[in-house]
Protein backbone atom coordinates (compact mmCIF):
# COMPACT_ATOMS: atom_id res chain seq x y z
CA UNK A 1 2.52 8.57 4.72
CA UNK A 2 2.63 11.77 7.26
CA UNK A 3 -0.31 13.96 6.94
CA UNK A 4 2.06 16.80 5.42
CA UNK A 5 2.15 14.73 2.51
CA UNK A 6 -0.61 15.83 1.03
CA UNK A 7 -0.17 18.71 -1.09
CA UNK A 8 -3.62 18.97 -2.36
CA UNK A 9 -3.50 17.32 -5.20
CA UNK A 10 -6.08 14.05 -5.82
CA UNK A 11 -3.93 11.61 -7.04
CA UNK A 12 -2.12 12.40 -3.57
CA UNK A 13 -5.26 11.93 -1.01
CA UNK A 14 -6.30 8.63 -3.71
CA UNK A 15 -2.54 7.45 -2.89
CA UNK A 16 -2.66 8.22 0.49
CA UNK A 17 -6.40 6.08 1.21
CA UNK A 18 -4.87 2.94 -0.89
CA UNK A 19 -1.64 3.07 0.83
CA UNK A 20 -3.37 3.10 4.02
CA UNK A 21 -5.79 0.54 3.21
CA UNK A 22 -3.28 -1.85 2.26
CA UNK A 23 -1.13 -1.66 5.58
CA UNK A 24 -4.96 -2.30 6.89
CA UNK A 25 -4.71 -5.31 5.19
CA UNK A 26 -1.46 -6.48 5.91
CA UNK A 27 -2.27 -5.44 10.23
CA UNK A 28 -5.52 -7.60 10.23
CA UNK A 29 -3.93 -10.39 7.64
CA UNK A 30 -1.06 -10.41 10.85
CA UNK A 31 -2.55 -10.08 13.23
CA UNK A 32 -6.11 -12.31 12.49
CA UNK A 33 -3.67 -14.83 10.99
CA UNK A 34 -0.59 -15.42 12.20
CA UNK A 35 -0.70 -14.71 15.75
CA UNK A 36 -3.59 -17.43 16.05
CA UNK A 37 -1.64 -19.48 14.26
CA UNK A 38 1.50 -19.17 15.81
CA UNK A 39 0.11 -19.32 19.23
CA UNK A 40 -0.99 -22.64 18.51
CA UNK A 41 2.03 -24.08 17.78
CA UNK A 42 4.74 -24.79 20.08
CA UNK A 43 5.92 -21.64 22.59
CA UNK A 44 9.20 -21.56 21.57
CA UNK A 45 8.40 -20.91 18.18
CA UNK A 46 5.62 -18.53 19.19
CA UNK A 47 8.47 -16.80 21.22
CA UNK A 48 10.92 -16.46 18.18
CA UNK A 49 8.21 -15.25 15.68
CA UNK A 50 7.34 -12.40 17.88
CA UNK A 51 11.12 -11.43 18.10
CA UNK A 52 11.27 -11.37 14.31
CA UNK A 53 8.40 -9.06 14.06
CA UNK A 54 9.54 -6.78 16.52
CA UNK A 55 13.11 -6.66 14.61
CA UNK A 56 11.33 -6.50 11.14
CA UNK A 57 8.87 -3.55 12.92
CA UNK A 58 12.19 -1.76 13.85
CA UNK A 59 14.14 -2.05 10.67
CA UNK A 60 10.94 -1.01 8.95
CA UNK A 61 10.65 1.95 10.93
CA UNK A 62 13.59 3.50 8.88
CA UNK A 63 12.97 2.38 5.69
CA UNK A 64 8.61 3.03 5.30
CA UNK A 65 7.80 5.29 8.15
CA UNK A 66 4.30 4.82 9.41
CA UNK A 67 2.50 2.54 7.64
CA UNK A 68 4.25 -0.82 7.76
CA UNK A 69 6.07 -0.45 11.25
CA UNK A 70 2.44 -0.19 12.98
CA UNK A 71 1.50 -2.96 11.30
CA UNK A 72 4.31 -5.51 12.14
CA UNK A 73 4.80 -3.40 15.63
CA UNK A 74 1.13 -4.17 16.44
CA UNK A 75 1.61 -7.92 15.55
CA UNK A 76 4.86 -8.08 17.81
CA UNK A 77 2.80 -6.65 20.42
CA UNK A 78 -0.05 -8.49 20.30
CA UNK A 79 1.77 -12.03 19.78
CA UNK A 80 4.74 -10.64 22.67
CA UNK A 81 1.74 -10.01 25.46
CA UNK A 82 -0.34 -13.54 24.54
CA UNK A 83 3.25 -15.51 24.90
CA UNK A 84 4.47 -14.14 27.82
CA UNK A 85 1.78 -14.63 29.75
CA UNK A 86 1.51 -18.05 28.59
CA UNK A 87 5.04 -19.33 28.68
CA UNK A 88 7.01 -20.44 32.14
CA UNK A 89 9.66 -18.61 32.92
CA UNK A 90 12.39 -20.16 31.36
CA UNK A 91 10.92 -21.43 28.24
CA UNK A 92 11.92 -18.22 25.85
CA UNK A 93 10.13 -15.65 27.66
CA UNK A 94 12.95 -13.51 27.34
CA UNK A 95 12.33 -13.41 23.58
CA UNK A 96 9.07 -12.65 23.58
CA UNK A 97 9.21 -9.84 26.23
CA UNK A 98 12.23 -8.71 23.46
CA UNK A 99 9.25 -9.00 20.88
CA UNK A 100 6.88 -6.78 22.49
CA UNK A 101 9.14 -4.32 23.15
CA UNK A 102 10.59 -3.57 19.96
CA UNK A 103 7.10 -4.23 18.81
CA UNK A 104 6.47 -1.06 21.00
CA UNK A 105 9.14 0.71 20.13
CA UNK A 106 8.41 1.03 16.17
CA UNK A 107 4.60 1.77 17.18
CA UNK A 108 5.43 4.68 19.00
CA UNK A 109 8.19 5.81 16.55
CA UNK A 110 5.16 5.42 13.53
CA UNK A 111 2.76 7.88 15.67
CA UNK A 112 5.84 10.32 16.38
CA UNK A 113 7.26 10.36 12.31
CA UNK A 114 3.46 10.74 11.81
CA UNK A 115 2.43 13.57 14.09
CA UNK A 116 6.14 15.24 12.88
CA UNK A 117 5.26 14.56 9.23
């Protein structure tokens, strides 16, 4: 979804708004969802879950780009940060400092592949 995609055409720019409305979704459905949810339950799980978004952010990095890596990146981040301040020191705080930094990671890579284009 890089802004060179556009040729000019209005099927592209109608694509373009519903694809980006729809990672909208999917960022607030993450992010207004599951990280509530997941911080209530117990830390370790909270812990794991942000480590699978921030692999799932990275892995989506190469195969959609922009959109879905800054959606899952954003979740990792936002989950990674609320667990590690929360959690002691040895209770898995490894894996959710892992979280937000590959959470990071594919953000920044989804602003770079979309300033590139």
């Amino acid at each position: 979804m890089p802004v060179a995609w556009l040729p000019g055409s209005t099927s592209d720019v109608i694509g373009m708004c519903v694809i980006g409305l729809v990672v909208l979704a999917i960022m607030a459905g993450l992010i207004l969802w599951l990280v509530p949810r997941e911080r209530a339950q117990q830390t370790s799980r909270a812990n794991r879950t942000a480590l699978i978004l921030g692999i799932l952010s990275i892995l989506a990095c190469g195969i959609f780009w922009t959109g879905l890596p800054l959606a899952i990146g954003a979740a990792a981040l936002a989950l990674g940060l609320s667990q590690r301040e929360s959690a002691a020191a040895g209770e898995g705080r490894g894996m959710a400092t892992a979280g937000m930094v590959l959470g990071g990671i594919a953000v920044l890579l989804s602003f770079v592949v979309l300033l590139i284009g």
